[in-house]
PDB file of N, CA and C in Angstrom:
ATOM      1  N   UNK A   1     -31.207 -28.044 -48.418  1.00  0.00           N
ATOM      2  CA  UNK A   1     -32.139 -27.545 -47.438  1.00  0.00           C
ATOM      3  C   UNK A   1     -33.546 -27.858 -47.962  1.00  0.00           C
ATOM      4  N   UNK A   2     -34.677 -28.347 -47.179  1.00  0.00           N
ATOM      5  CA  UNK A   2     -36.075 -28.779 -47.792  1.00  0.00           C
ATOM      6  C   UNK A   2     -36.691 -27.660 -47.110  1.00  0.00           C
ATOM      7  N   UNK A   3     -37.370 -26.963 -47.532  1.00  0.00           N
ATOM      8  CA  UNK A   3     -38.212 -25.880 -47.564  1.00  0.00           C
ATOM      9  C   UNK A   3     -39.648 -26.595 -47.316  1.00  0.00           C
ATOM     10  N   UNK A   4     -40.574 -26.190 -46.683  1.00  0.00           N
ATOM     11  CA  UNK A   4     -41.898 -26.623 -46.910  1.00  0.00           C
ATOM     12  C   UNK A   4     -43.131 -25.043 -46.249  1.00  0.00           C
ATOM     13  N   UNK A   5     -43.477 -25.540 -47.410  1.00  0.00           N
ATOM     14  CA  UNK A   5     -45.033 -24.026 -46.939  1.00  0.00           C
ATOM     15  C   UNK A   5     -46.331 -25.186 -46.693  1.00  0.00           C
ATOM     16  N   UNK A   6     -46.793 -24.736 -45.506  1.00  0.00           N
ATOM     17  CA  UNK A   6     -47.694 -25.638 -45.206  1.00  0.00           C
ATOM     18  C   UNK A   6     -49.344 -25.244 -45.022  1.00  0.00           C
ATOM     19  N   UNK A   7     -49.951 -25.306 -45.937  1.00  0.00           N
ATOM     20  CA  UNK A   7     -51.589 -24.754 -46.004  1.00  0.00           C
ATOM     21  C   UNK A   7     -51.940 -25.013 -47.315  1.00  0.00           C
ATOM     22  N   UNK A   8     -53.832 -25.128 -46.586  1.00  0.00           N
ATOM     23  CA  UNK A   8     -54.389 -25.813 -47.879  1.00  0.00           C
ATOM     24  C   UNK A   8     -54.665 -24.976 -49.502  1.00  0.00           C
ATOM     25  N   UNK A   9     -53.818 -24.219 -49.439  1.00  0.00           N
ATOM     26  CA  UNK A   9     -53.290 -23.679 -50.810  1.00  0.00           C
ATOM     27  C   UNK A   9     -54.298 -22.298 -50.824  1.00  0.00           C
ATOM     28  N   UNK A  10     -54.914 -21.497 -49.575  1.00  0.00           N
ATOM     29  CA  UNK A  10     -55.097 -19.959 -49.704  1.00  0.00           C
ATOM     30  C   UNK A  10     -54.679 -19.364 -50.098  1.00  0.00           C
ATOM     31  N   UNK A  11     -55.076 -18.130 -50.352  1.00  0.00           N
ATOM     32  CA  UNK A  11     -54.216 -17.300 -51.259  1.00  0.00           C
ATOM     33  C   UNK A  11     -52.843 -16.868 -49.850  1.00  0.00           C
ATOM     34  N   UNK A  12     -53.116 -16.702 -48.839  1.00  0.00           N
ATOM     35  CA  UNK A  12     -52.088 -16.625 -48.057  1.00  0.00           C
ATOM     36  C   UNK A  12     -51.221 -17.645 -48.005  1.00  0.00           C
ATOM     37  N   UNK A  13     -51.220 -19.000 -47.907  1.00  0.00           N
ATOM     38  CA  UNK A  13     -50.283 -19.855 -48.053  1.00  0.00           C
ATOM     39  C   UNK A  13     -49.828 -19.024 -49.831  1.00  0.00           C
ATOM     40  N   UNK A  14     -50.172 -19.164 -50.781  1.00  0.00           N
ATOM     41  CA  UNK A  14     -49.726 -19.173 -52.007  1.00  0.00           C
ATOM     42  C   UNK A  14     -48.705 -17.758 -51.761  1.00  0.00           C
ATOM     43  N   UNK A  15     -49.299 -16.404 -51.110  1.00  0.00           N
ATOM     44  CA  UNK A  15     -48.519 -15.860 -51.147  1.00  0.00           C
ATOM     45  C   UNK A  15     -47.027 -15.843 -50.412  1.00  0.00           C
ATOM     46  N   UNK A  16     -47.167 -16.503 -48.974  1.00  0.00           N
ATOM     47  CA  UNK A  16     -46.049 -17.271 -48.411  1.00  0.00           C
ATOM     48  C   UNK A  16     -45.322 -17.712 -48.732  1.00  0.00           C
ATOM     49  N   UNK A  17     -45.354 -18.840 -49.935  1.00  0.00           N
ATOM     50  CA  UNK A  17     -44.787 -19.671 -51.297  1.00  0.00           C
ATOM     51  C   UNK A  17     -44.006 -18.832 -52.194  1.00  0.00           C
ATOM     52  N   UNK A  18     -44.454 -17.570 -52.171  1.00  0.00           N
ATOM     53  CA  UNK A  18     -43.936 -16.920 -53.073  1.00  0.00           C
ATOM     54  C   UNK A  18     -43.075 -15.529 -52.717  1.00  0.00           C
ATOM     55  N   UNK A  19     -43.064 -15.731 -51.197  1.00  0.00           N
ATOM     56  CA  UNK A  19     -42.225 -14.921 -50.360  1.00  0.00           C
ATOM     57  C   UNK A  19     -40.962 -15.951 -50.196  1.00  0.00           C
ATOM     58  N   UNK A  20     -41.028 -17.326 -49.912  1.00  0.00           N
ATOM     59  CA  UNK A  20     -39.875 -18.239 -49.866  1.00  0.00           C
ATOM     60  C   UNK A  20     -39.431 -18.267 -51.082  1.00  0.00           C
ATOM     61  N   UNK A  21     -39.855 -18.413 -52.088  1.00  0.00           N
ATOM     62  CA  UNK A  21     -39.299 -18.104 -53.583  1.00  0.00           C
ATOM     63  C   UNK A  21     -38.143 -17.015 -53.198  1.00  0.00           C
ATOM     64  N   UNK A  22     -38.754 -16.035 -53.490  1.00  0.00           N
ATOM     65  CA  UNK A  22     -38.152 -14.493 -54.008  1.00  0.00           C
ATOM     66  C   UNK A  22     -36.772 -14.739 -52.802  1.00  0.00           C
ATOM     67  N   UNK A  23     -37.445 -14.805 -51.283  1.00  0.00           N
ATOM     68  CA  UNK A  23     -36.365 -14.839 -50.562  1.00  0.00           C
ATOM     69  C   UNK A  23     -34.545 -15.494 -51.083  1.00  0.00           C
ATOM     70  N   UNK A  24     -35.562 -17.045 -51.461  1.00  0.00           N
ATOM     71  CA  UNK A  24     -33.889 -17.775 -51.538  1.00  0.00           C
ATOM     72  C   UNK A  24     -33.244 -17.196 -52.694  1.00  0.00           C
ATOM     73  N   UNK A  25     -33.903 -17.042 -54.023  1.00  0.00           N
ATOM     74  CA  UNK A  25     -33.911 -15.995 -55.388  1.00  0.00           C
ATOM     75  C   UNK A  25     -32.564 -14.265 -54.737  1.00  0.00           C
ATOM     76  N   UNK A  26     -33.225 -14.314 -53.706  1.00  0.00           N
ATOM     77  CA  UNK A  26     -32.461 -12.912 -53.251  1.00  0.00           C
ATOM     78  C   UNK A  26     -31.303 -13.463 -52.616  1.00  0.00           C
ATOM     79  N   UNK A  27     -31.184 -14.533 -52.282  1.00  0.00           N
ATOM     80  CA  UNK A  27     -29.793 -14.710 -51.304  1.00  0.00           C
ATOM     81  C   UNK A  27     -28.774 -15.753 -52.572  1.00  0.00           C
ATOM     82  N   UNK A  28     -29.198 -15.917 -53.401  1.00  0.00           N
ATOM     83  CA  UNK A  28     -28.692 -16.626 -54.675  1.00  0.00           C
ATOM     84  C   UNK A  28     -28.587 -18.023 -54.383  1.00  0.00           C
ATOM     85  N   UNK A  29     -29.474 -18.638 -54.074  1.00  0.00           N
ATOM     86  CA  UNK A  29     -29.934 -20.050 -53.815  1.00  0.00           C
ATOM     87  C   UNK A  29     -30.260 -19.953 -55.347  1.00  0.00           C
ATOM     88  N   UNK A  30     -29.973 -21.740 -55.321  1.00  0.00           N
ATOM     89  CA  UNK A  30     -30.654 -22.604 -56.528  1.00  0.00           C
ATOM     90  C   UNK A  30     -31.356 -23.141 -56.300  1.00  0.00           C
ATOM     91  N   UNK A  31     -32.831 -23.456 -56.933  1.00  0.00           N
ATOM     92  CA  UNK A  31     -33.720 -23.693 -56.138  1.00  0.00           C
ATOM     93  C   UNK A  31     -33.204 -25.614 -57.460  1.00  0.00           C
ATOM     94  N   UNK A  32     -33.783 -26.678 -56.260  1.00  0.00           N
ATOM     95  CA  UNK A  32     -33.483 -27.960 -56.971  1.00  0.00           C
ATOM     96  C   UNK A  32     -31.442 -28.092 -56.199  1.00  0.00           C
ATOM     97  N   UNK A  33     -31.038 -27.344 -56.199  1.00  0.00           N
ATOM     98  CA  UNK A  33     -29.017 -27.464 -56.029  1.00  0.00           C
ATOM     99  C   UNK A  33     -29.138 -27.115 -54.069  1.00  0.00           C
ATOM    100  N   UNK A  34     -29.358 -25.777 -53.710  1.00  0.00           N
ATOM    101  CA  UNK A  34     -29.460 -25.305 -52.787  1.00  0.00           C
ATOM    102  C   UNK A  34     -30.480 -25.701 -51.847  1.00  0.00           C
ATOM    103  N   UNK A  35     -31.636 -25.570 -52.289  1.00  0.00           N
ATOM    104  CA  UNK A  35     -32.930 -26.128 -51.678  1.00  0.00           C
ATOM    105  C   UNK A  35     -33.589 -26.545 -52.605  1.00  0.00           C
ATOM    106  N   UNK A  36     -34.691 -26.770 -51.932  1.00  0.00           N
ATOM    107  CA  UNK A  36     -35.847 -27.240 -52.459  1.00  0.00           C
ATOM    108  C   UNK A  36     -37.127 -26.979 -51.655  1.00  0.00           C
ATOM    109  N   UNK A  37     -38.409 -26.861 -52.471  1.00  0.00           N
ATOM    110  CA  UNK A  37     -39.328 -26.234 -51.939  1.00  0.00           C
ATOM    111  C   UNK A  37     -40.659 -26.906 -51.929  1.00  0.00           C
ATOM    112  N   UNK A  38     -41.507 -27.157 -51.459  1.00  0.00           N
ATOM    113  CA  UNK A  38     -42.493 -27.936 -51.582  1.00  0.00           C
ATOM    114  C   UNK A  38     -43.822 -27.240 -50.816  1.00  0.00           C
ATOM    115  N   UNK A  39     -44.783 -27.888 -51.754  1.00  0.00           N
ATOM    116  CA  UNK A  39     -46.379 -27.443 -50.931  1.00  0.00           C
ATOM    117  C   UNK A  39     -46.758 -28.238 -49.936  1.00  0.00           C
ATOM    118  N   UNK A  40     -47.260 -28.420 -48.762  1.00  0.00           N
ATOM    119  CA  UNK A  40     -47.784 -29.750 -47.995  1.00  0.00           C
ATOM    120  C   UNK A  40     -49.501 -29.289 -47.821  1.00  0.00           C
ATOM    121  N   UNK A  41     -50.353 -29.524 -48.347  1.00  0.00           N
ATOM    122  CA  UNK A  41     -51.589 -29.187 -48.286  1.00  0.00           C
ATOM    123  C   UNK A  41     -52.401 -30.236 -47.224  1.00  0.00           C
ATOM    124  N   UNK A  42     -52.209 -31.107 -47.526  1.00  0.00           N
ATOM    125  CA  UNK A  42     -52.672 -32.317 -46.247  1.00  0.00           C
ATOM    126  C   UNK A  42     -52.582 -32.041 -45.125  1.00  0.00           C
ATOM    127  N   UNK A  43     -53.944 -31.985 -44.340  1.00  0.00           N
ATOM    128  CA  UNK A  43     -54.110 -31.444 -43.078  1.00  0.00           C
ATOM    129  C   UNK A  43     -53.312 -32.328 -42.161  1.00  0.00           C
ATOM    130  N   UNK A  44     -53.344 -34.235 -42.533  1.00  0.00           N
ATOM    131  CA  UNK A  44     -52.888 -34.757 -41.453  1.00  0.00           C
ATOM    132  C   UNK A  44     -51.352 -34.414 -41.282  1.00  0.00           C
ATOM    133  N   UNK A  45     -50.844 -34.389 -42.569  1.00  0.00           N
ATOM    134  CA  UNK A  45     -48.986 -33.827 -42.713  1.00  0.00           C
ATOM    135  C   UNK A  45     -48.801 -32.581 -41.942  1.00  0.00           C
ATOM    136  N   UNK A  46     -49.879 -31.882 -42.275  1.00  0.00           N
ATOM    137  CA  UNK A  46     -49.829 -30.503 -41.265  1.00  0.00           C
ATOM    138  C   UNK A  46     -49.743 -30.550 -40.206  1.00  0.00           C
ATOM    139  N   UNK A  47     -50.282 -31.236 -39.637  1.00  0.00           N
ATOM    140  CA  UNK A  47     -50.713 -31.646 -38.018  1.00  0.00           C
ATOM    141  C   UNK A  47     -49.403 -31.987 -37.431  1.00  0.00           C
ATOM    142  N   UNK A  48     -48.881 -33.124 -38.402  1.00  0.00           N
ATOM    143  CA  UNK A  48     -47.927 -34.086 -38.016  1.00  0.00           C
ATOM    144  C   UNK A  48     -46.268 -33.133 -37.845  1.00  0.00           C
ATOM    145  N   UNK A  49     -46.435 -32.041 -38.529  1.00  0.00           N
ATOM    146  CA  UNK A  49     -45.309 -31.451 -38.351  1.00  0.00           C
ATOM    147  C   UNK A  49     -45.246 -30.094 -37.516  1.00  0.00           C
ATOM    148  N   UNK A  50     -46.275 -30.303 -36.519  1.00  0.00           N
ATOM    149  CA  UNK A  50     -47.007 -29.615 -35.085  1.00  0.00           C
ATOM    150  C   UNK A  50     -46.966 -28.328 -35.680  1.00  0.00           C
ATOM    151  N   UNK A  51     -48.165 -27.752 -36.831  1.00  0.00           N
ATOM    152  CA  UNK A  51     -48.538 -26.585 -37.224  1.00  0.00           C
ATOM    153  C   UNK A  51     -49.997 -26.612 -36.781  1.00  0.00           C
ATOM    154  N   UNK A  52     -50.370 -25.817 -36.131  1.00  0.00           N
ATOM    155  CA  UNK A  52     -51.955 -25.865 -35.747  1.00  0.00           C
ATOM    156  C   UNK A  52     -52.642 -24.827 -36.851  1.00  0.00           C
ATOM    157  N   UNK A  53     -51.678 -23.825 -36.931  1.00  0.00           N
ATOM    158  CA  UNK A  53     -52.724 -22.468 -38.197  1.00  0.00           C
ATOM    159  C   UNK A  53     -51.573 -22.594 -38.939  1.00  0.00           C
ATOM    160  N   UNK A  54     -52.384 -22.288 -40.333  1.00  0.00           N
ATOM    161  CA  UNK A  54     -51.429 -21.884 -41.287  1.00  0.00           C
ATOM    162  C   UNK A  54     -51.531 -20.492 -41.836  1.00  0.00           C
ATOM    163  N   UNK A  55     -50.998 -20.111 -42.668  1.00  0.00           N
ATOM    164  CA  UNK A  55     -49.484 -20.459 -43.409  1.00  0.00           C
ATOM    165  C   UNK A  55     -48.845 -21.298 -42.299  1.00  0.00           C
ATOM    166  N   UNK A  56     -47.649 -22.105 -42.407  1.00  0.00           N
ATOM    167  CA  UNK A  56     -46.735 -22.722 -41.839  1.00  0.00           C
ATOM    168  C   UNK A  56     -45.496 -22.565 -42.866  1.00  0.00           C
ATOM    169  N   UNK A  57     -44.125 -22.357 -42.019  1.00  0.00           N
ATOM    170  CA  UNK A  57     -43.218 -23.024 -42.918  1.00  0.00           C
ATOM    171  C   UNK A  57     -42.047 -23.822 -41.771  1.00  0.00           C
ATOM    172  N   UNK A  58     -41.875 -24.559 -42.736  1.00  0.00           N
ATOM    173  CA  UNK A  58     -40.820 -25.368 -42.105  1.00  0.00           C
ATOM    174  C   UNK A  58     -39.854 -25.653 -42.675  1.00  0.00           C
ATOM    175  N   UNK A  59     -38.618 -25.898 -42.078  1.00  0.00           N
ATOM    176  CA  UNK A  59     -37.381 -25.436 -42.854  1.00  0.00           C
ATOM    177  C   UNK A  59     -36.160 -26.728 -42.564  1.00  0.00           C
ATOM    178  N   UNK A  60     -36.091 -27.394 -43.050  1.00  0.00           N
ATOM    179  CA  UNK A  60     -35.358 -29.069 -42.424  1.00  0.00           C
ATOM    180  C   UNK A  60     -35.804 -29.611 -41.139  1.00  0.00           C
ATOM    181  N   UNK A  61     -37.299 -29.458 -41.225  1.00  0.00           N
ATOM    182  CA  UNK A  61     -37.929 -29.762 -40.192  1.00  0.00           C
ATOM    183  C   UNK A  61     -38.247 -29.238 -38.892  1.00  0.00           C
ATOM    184  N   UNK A  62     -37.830 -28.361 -39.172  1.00  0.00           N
ATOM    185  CA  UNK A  62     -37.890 -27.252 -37.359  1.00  0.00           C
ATOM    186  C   UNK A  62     -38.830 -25.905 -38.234  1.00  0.00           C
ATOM    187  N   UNK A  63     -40.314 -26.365 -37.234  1.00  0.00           N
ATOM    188  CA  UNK A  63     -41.138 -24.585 -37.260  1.00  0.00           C
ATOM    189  C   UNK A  63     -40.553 -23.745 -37.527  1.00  0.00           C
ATOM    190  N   UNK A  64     -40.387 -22.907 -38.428  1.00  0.00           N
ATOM    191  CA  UNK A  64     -40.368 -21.783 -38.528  1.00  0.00           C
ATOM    192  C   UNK A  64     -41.330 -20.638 -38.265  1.00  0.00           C
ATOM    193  N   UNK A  65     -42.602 -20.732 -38.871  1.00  0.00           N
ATOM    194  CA  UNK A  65     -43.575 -20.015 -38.252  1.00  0.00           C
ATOM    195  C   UNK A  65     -45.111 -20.869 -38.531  1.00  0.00           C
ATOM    196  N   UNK A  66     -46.166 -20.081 -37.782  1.00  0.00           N
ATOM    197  CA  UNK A  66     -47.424 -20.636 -37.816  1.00  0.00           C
ATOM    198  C   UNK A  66     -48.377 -19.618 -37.714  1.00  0.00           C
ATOM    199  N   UNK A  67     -49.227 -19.761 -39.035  1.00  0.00           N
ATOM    200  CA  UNK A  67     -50.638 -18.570 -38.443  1.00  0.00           C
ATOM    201  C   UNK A  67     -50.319 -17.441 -39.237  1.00  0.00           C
ATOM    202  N   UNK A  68     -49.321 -17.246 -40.143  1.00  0.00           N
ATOM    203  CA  UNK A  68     -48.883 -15.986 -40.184  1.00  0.00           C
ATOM    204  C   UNK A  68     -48.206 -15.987 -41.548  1.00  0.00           C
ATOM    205  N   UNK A  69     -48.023 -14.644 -41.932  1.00  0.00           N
ATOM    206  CA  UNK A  69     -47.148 -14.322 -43.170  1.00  0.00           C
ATOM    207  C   UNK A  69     -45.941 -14.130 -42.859  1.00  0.00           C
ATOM    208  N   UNK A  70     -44.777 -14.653 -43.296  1.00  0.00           N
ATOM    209  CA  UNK A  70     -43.738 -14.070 -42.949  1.00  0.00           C
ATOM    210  C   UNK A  70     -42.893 -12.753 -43.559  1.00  0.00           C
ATOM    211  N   UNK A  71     -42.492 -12.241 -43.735  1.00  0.00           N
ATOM    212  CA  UNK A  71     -41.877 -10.857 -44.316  1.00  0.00           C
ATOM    213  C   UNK A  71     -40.574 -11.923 -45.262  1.00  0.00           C
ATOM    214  N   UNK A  72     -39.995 -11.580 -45.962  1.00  0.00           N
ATOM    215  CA  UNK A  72     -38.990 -11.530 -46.902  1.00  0.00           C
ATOM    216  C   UNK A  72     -37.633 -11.704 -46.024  1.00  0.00           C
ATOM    217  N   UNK A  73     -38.238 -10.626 -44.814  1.00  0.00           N
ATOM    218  CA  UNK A  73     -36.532 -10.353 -44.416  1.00  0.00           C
ATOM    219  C   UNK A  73     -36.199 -11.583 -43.631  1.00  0.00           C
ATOM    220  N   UNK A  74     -37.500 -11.840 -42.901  1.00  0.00           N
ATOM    221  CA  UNK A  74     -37.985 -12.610 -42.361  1.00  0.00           C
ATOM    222  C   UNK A  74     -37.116 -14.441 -42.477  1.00  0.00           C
ATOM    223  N   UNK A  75     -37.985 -14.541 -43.446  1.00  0.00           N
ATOM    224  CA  UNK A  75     -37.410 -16.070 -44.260  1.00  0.00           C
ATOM    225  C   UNK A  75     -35.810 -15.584 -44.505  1.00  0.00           C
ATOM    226  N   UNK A  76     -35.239 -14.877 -45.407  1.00  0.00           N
ATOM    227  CA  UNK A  76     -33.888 -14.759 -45.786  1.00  0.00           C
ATOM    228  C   UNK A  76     -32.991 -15.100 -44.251  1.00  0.00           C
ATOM    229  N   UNK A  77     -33.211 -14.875 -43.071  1.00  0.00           N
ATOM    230  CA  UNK A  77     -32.669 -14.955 -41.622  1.00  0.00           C
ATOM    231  C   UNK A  77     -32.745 -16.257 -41.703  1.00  0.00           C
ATOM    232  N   UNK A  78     -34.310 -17.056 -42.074  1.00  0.00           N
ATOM    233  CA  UNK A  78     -34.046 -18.510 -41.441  1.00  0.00           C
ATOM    234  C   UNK A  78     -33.390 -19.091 -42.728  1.00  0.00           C
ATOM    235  N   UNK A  79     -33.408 -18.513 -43.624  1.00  0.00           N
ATOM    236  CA  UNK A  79     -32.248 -19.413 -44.534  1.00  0.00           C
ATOM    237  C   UNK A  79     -31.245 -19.083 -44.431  1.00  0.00           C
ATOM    238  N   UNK A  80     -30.346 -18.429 -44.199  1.00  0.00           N
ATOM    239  CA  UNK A  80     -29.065 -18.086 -43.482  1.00  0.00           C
ATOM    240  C   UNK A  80     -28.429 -19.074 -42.574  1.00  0.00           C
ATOM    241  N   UNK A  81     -29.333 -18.973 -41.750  1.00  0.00           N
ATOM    242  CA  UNK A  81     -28.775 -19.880 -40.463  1.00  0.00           C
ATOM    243  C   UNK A  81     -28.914 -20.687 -40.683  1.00  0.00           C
ATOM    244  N   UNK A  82     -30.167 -21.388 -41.403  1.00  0.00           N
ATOM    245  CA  UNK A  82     -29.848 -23.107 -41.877  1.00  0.00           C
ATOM    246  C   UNK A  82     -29.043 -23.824 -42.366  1.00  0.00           C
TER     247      UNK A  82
END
């Protein structure tokens, strides 16, 4: 699964980053085996993966959210279903 947090590295993106952490951490993902996680700071990459506000995350390529923090419980749902 490719994980991506998308913003130019605010402390809200960073904390986002570190809500997808803990999340997959809680559902016993390996991070590198299970997923993988990445920063996308580049506005045009941002753009390109139709996020207008960030935080963004995106999750094998399908929005997950935009503009916003997500909650824990939050992310653990969209990694589930992925």
């Amino acid at each position: 699964m490719i994980i991506e947090v998308l913003g130019p590295g605010c402390s809200r993106c960073e904390k986002t980053y570190a809500i997808v952490q803990q999340a997959a951490t809680e559902l016993g993902l390996r991070d590198g085996q299970d997923y993988a996680v990445t920063k996308v700071k580049e506005p045009s990459l941002i753009a390109q993966r139709g996020v207008l506000m960030t935080p963004g995350v995106v999750i094998d390529g399908v929005v997950k959210c935009s503009g916003k923090i997500p909650s824990r419980e939050q992310v653990k749902q969209w990694l589930t279903e992925s």
